[in-house]
C-alpha atoms as a PDB file:
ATOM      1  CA  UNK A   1      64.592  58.857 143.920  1.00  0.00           C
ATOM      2  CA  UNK A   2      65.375  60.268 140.839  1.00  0.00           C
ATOM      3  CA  UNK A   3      64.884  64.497 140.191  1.00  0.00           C
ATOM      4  CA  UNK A   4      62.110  63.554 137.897  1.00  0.00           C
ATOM      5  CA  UNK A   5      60.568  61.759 140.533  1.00  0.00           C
ATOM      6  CA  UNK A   6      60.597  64.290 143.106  1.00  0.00           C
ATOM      7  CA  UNK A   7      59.143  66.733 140.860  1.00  0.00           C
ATOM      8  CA  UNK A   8      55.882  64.261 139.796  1.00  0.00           C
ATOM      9  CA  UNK A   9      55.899  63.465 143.842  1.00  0.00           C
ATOM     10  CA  UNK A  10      55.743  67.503 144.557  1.00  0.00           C
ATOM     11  CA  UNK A  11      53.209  68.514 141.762  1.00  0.00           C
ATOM     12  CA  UNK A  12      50.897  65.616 143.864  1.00  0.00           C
ATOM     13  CA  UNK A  13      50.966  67.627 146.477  1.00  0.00           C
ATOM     14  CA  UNK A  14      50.273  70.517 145.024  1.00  0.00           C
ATOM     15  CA  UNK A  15      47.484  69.970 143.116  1.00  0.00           C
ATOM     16  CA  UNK A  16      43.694  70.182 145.173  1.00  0.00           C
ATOM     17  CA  UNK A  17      42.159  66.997 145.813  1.00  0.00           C
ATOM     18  CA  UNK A  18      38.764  67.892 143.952  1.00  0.00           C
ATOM     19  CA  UNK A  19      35.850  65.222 144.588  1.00  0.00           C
ATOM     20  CA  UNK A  20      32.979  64.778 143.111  1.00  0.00           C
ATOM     21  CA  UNK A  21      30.924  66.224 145.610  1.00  0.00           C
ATOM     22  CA  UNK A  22      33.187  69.816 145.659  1.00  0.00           C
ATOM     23  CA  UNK A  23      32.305  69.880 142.008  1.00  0.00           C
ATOM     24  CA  UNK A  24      29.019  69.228 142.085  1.00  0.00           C
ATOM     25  CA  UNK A  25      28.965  72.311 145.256  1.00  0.00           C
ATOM     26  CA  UNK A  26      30.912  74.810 143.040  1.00  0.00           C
ATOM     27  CA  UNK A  27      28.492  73.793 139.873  1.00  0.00           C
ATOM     28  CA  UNK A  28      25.674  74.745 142.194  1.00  0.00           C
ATOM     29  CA  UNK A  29      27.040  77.978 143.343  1.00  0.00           C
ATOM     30  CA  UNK A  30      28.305  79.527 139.840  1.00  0.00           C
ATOM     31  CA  UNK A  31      24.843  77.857 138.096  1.00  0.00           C
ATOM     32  CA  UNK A  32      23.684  81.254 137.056  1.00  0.00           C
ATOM     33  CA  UNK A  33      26.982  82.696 135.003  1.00  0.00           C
ATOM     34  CA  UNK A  34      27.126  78.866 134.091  1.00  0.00           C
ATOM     35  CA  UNK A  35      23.904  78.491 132.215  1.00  0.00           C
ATOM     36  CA  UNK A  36      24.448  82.085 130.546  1.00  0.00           C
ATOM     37  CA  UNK A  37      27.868  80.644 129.208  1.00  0.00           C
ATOM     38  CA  UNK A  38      26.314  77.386 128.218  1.00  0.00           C
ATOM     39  CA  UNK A  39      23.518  79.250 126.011  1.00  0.00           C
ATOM     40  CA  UNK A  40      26.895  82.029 124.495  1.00  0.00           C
ATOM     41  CA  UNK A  41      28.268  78.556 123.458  1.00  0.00           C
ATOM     42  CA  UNK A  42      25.626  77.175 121.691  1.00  0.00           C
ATOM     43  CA  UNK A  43      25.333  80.523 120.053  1.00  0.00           C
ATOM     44  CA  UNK A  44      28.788  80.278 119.034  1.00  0.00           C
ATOM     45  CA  UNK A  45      28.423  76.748 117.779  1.00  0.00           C
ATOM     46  CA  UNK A  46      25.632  77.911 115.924  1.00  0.00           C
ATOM     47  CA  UNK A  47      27.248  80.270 114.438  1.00  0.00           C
ATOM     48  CA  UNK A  48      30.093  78.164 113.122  1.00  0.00           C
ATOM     49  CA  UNK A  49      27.853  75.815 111.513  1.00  0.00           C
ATOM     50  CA  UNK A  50      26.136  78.372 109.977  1.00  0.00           C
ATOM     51  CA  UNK A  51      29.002  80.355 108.592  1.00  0.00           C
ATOM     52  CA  UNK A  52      30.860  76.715 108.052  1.00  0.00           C
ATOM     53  CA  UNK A  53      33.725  77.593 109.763  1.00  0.00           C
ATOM     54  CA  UNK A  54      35.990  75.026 112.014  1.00  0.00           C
ATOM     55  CA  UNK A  55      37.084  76.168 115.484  1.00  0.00           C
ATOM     56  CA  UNK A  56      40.486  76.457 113.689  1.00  0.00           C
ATOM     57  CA  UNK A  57      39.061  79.586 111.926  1.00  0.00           C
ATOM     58  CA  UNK A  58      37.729  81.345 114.623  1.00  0.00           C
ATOM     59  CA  UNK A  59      40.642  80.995 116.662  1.00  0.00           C
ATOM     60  CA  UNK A  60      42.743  82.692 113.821  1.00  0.00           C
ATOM     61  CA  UNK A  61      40.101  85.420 113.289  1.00  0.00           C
ATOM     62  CA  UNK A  62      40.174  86.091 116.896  1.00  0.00           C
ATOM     63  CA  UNK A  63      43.921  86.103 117.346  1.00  0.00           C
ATOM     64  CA  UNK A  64      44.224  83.673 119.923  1.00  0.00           C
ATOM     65  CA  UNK A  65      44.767  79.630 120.412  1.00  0.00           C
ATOM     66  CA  UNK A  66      42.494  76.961 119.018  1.00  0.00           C
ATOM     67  CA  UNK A  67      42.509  75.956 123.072  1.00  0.00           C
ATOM     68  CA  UNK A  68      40.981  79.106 124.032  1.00  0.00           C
ATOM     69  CA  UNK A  69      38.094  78.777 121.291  1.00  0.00           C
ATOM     70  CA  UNK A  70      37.481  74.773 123.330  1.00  0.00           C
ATOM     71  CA  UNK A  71      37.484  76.628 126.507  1.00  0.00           C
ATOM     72  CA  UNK A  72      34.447  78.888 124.713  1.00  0.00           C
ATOM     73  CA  UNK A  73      32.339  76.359 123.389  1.00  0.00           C
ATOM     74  CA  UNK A  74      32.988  74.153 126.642  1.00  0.00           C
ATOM     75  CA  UNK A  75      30.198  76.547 127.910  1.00  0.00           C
ATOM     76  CA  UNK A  76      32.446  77.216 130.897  1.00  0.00           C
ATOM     77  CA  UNK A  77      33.869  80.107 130.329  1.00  0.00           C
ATOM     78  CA  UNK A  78      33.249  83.311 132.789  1.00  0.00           C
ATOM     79  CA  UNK A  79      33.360  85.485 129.465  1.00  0.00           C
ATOM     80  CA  UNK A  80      34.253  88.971 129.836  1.00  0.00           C
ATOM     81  CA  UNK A  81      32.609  91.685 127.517  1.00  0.00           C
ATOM     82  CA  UNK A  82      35.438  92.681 125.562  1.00  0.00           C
ATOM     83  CA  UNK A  83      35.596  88.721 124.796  1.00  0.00           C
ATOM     84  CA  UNK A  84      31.902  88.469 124.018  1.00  0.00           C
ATOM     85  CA  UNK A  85      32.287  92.007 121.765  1.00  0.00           C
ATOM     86  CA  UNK A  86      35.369  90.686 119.677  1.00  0.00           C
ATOM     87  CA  UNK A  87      33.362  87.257 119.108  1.00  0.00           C
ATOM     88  CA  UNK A  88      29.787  88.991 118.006  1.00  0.00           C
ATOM     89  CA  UNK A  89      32.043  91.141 115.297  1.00  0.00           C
ATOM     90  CA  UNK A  90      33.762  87.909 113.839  1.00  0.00           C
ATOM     91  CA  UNK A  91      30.586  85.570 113.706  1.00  0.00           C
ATOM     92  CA  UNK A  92      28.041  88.451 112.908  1.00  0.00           C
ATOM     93  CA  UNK A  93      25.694  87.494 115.341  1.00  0.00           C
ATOM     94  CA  UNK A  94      24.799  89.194 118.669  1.00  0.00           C
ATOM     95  CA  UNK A  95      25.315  86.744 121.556  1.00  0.00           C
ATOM     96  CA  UNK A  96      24.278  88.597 124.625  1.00  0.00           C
ATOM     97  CA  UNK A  97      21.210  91.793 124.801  1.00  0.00           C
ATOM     98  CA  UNK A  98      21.427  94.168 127.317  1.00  0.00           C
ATOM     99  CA  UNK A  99      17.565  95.385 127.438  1.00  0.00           C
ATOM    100  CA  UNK A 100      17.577  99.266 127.483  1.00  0.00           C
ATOM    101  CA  UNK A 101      15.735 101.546 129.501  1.00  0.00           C
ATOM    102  CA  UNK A 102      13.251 102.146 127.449  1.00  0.00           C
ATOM    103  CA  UNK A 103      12.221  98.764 125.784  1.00  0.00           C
ATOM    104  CA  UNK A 104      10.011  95.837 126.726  1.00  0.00           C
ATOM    105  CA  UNK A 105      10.587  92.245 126.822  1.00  0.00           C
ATOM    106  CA  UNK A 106       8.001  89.954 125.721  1.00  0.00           C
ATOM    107  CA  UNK A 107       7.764  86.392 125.993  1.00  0.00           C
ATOM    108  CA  UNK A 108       6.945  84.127 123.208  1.00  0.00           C
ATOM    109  CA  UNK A 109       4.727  80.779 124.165  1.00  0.00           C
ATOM    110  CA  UNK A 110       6.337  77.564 123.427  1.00  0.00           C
END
């Protein structure tokens, strides 16, 4: 067998075996940060429309790769704050509310 080979043969074995059924588990375990990063993309997508910008242009504004803008609108991404702070500054829009001491939420019928 060639070296080439050996190395495809070796990264097979490396690599989990991930079923369906293990992602459907992990979905169900990290649902809550999941559905918080699902509704921070759609505010980011939103945003982009609005300010007609591509993913390209974000990417640049933010200083990193056009992949790493995917990964944010995926709605997968375990964002940390610093991410979430330098993306509010570049789109102009706030995309998570921490509710102070002091204040009230109230909910809006549908």
């Amino acid at each position: 067998m060639s070296a080439f080979n050996n190395k495809i043969e070796e990264a097979i074995v490396k690599s989990p075996v991930s079923s369906w059924k293990q992602k459907v588990e992990w979905r169900k375990a990290n649902r809550g940060w999941l559905n918080k990063s699902s509704a921070i993309a759609f505010r980011i997508l939103d945003a982009l429309e609005k300010k007609g910008w591509k993913k390209n242009r974000l990417a640049k504004e933010l200083g990193v790769s056009p992949q790493q803008v995917s990964k944010y609108v995926k709605g997968e991404e375990n964002f940390k704050l610093e991410t979430i702070c330098k993306l509010e500054n570049v789109l102009g829009v706030e995309l998570v509310r921490v509710i102070q001491s002091d204040e009230e939420v109230v909910l809006k019928d549908k």
